[in-house]
Protein backbone atom coordinates (compact mmCIF):
# COMPACT_ATOMS: atom_id res chain seq x y z
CA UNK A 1 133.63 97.98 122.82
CA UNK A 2 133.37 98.70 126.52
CA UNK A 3 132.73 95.52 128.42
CA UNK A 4 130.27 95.31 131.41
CA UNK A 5 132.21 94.01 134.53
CA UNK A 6 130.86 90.70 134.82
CA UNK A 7 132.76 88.03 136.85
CA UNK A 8 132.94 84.98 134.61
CA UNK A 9 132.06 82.87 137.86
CA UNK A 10 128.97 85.46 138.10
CA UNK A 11 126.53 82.74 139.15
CA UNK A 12 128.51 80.73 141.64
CA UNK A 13 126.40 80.99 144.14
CA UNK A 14 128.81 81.82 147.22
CA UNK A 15 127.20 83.03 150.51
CA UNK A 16 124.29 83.13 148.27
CA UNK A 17 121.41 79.99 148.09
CA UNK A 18 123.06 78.09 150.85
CA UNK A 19 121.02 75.54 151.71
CA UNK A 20 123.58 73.30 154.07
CA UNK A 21 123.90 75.28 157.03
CA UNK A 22 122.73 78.65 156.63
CA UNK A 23 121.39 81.12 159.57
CA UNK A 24 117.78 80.42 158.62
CA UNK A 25 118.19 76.33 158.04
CA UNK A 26 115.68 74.68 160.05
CA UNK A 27 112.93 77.20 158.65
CA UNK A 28 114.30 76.91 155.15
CA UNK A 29 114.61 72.72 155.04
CA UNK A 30 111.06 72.43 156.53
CA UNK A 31 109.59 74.63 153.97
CA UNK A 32 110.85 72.89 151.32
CA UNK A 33 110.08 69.48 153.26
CA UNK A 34 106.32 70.55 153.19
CA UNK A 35 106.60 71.72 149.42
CA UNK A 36 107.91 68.59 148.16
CA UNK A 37 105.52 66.81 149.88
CA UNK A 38 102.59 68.36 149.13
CA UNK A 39 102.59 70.40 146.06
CA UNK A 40 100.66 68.25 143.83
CA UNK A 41 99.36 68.06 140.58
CA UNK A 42 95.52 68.05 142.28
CA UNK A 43 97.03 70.99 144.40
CA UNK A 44 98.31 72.64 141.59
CA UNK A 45 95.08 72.62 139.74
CA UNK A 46 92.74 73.78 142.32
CA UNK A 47 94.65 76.53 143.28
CA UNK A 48 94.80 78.12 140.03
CA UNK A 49 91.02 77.39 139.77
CA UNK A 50 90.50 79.66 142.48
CA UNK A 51 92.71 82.65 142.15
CA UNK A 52 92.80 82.70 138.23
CA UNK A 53 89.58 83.93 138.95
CA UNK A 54 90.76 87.33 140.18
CA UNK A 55 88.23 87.79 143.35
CA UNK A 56 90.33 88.91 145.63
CA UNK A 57 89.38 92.56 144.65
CA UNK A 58 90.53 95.65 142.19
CA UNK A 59 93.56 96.72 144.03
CA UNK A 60 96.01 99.57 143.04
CA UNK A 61 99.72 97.67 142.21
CA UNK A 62 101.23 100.08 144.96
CA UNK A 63 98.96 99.41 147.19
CA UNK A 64 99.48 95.76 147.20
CA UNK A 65 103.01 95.98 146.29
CA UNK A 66 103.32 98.01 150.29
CA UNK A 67 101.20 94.80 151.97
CA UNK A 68 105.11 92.95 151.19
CA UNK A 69 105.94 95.04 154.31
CA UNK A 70 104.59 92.25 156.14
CA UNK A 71 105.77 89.12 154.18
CA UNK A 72 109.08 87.23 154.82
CA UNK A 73 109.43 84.44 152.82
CA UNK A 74 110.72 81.17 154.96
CA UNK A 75 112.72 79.68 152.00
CA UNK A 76 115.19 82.23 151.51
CA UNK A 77 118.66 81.11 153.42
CA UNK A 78 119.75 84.62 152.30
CA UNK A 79 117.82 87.37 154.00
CA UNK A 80 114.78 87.77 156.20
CA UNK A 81 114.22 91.50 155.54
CA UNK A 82 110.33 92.06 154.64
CA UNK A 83 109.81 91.61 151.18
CA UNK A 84 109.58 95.30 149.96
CA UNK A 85 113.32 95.73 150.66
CA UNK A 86 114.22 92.61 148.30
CA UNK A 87 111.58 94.28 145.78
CA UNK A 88 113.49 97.67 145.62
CA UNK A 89 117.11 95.90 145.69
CA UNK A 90 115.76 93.71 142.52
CA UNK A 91 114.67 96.58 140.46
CA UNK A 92 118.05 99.10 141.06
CA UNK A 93 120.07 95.90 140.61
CA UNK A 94 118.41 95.49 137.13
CA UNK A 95 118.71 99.50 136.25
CA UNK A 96 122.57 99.33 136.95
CA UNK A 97 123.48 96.00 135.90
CA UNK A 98 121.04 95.81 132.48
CA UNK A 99 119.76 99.64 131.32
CA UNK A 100 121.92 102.34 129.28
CA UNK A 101 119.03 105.15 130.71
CA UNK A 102 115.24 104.63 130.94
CA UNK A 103 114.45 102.97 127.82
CA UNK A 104 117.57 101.20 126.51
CA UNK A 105 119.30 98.16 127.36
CA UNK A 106 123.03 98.32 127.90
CA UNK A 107 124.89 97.22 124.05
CA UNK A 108 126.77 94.93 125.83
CA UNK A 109 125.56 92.82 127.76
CA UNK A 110 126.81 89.75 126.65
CA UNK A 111 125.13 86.10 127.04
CA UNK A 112 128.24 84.13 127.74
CA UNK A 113 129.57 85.03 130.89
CA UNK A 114 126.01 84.52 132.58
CA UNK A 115 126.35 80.87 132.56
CA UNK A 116 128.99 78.43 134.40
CA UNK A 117 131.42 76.95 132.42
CA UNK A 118 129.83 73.11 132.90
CA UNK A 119 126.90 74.51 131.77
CA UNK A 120 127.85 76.63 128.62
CA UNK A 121 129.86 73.70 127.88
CA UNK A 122 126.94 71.49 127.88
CA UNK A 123 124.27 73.18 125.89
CA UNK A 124 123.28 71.73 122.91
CA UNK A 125 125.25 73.09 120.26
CA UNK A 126 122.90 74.75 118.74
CA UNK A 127 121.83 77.42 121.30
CA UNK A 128 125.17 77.51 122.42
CA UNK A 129 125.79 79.35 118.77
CA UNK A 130 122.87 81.63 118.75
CA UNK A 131 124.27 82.94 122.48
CA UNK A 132 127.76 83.10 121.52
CA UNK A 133 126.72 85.42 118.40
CA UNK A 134 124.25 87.71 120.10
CA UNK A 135 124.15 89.89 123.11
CA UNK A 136 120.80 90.02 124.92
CA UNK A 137 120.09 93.40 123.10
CA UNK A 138 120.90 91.73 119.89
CA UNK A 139 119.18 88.36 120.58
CA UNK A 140 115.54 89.69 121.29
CA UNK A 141 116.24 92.75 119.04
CA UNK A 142 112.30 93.24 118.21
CA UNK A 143 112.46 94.86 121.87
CA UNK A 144 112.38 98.79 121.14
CA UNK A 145 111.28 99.80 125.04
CA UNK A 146 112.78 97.76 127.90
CA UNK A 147 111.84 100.22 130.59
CA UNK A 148 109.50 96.72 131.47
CA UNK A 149 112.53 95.12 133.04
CA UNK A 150 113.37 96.77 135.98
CA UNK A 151 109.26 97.00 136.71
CA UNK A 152 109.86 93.49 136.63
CA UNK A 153 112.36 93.63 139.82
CA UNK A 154 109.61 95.58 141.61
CA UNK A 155 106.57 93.83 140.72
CA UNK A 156 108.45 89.93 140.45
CA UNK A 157 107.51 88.86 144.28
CA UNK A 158 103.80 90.59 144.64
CA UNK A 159 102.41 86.83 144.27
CA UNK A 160 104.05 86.54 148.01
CA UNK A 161 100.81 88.08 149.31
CA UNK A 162 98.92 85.19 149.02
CA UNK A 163 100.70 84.69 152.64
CA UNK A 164 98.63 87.43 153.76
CA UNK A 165 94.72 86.48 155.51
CA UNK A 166 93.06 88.80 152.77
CA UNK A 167 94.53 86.37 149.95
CA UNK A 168 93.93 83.49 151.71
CA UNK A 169 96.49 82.76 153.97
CA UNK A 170 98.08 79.97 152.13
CA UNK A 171 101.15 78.29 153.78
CA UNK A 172 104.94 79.35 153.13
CA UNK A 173 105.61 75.38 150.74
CA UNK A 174 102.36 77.12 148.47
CA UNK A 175 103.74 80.36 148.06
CA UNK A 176 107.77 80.67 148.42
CA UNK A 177 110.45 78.52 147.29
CA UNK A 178 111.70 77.71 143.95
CA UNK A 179 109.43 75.50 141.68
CA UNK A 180 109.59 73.26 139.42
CA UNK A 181 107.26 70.64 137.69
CA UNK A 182 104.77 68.79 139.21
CA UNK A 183 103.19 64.95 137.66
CA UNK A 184 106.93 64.74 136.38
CA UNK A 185 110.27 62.75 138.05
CA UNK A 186 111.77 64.55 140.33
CA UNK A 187 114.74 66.02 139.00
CA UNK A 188 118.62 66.28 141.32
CA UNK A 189 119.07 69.36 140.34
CA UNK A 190 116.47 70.61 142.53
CA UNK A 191 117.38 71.79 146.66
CA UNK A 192 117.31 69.06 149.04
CA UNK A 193 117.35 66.28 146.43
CA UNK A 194 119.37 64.04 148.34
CA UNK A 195 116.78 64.08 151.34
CA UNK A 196 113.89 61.96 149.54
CA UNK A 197 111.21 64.81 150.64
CA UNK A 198 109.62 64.34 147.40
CA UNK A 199 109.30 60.58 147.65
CA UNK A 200 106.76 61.33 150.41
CA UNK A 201 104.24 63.05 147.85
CA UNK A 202 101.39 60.89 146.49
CA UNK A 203 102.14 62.15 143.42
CA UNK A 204 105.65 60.15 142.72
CA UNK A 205 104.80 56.96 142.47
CA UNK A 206 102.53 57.51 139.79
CA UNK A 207 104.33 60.15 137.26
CA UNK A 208 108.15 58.90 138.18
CA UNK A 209 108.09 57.30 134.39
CA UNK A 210 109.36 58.21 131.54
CA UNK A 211 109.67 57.03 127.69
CA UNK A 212 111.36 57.92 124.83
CA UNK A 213 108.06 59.97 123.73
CA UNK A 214 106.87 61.78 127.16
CA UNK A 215 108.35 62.64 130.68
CA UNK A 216 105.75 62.28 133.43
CA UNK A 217 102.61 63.08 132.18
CA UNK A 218 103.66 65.17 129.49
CA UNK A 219 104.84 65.11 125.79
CA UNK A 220 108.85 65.43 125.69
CA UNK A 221 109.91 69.24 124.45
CA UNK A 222 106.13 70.07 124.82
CA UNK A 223 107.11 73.43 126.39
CA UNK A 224 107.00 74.78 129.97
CA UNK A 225 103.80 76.85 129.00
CA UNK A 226 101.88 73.69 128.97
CA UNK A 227 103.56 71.77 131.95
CA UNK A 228 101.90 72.57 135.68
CA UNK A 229 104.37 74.12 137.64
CA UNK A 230 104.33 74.03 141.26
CA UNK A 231 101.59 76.47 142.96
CA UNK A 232 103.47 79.66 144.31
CA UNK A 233 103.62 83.10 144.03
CA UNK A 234 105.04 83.81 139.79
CA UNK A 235 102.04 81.53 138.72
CA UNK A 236 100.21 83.75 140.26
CA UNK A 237 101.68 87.41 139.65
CA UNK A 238 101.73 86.00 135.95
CA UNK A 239 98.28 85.62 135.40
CA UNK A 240 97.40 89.34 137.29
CA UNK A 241 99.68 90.82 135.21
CA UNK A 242 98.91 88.51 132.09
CA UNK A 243 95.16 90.05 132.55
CA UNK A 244 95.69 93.53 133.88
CA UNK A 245 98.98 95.00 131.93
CA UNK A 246 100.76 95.95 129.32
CA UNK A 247 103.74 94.04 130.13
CA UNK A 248 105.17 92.49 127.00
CA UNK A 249 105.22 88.59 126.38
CA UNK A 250 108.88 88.10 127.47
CA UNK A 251 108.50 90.57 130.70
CA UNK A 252 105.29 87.81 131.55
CA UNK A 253 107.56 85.15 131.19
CA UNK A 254 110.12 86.10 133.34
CA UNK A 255 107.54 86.95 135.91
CA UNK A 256 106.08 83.05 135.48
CA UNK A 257 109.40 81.45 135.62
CA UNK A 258 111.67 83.28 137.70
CA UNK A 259 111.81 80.69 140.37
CA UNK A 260 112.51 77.88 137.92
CA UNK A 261 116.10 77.36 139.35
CA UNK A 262 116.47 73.58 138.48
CA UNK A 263 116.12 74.89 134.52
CA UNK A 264 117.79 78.23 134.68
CA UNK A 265 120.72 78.45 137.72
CA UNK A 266 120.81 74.99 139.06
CA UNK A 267 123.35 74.27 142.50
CA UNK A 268 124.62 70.82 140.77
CA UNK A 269 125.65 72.49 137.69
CA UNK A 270 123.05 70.12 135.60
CA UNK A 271 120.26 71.90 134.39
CA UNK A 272 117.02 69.96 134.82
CA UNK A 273 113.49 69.43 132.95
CA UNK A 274 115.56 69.85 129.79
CA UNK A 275 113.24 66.96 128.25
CA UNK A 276 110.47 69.54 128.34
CA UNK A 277 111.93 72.62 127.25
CA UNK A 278 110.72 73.88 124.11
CA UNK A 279 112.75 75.86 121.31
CA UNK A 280 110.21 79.24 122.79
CA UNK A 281 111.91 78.00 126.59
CA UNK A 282 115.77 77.55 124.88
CA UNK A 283 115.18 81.18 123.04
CA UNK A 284 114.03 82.93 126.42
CA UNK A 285 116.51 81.30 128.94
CA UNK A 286 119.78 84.30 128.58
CA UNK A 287 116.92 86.82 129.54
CA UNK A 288 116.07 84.48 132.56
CA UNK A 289 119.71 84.19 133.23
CA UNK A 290 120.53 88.02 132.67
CA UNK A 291 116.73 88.29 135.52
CA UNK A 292 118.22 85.99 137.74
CA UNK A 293 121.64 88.02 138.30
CA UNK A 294 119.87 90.69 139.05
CA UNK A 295 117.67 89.31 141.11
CA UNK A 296 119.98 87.19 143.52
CA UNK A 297 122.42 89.53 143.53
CA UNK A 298 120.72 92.67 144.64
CA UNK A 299 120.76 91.44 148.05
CA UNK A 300 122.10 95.00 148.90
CA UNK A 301 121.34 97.18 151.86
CA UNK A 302 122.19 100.15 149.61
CA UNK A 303 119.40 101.83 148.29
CA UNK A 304 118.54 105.24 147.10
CA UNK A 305 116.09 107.58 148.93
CA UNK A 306 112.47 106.16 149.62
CA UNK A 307 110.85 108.90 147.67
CA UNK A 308 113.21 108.89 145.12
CA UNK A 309 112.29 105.15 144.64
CA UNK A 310 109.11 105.21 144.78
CA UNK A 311 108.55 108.22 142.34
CA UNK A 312 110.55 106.21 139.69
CA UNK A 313 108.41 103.13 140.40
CA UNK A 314 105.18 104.89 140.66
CA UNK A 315 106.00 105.86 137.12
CA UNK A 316 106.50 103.03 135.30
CA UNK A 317 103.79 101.40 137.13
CA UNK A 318 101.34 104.00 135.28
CA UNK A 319 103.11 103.27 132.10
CA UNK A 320 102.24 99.43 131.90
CA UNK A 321 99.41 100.01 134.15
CA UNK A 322 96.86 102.83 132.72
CA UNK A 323 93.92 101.45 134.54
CA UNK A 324 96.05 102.28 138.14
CA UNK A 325 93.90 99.15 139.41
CA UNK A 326 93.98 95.73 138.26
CA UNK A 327 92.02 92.33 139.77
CA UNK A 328 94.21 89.95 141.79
């Protein structure tokens, strides 16, 4: 069997996620300064009060998708091209990395190699044998169509228009950034640890606890689907897709935890919040892995033709799409 060129060290990070002393460092530490500060679970909660509701308007997904002409996101120590570049590079970095054609992921595309040794090493034992038996094709086999996937690299970052005045304007810490738990301790594995940001938040005195029964203020292994995550922009791209496509249950969980680095790629090599991961979070984290190379690696200026690109995205947007318009 042909074997997809994967360097085993595929997600060391590199020049990638450097958060000591990158180009873009002050803007990058005080975003994540303000996030850790202020994303609380009260936060958290009113925010998807108000845009679970929808009432920002029926918009076309192109449409909105071409309003990340004007976003940059402020976390990113990477790149400060607009968003719509990052959105293209995501999606052809899925089609050549992941698909065998349109419809059909690549036979090969194994499980192991997407994780660091430490980590692999340190899985419990028994995921570490479901991975090291299945490829990703293999492992969520009841997938006939994943033409989803790559939509996914396009569509992943629309949430980043809440940064826009016709969304609301919200700050870069509500919107960017990766996320992780909120009314739960504060794990290392997450950026800037070592600076005590998050000890500034009301919110850590009160949920720093845990037991041998619940972490924070939630049941251990409960599941991330019933944790609050921090309020940014794949809670809310989620729930407009969760309510206005066809996009199957494992493409809307990529799009709700694609920025859940201290779980899925974490910088210390410890992955984090594994006292509320449920088997359903265990089962789906190779596909998160398999999203995530794609997704910081397509950091690319090499793209094909605009209007080649956006015929083939215009497509598959009508596919999972049929209403053209959906609420956001």
């Amino acid at each position: 069997m042909t074997q997809i060129a994967i360097n085993k060290d595929a997600t060391d990070f590199g020049e990638f996620r450097n958060y000591t002393d990158s180009k873009h460092q002050e803007r990058v530490e005080r975003t994540y300064r303000e996030m850790q500060t202020n994303q609380t679970l009260d936060f958290v909660t009113q925010n998807k009060t108000k845009y679970f509701k929808l009432e920002h308007g029926k918009m076309d997904v192109y449409q909105v998708f071409k309003l990340l002409e004007e976003v940059v996101d402020e976390s990113d120590p990477d790149s400060d091209l607009p968003q719509i570049i990052h959105a293209y590079q995501s999606a052809e970095s899925i089609c050549d990395f992941a698909m065998n054609g349109e419809i059909e992921l690549r036979d090969d595309l194994e499980i192991r190699p997407l994780f660091k040794d430490n980590i692999w090493n340190n899985l419990p034992k028994k995921w570490r044998d479901l991975y090291s038996a299945n490829t990703i094709k293999t492992l969520y086999h009841s997938i006939k169509d994943w033409s989803w996937f790559p939509l996914l690299g396009f569509i992943h970052d629309l949430g980043k228009v809440m940064l826009l005045p016709k969304f609301g304007k919200l700050p870069q810490w509500a919107v960017v950034g990766d996320t992780y738990p909120v009314a739960a301790p504060f794990a290392s594995s997450n950026v800037f640890f070592a600076k005590n940001y998050y000890q500034d938040s009301p919110d850590f005195k009160i949920y720093d606890t845990q037991t041998e029964t619940t972490f924070g203020n939630y049941p251990k292994n409960c599941g991330f689907d019933n944790i609050h995550m921090t309020w940014g922009h794949d809670e809310y791209v989620y729930e407009a897709m969760r309510q206005g496509s066809t996009i199957c249950e494992e493409g809307l969980y990529l799009l709700r935890y694609h920025s859940f680095y201290p779980w899925h790629t974490p910088q210390t090599g410890v992955m984090a919040y594994t006292e509320l991961a449920s088997d359903y979070d265990w089962l789906m984290l190779p596909l998160l892995k398999a999203f995530q190379k794609a997704d910081l690696y397509s950091k690319s200026p090499d793209l094909p033709p605009l209007n080649e690109l956006e015929a083939k995205y215009k497509k598959l947007l009508d596919k999972f799409i049929p209403q053209k318009q959906i609420n956001w």
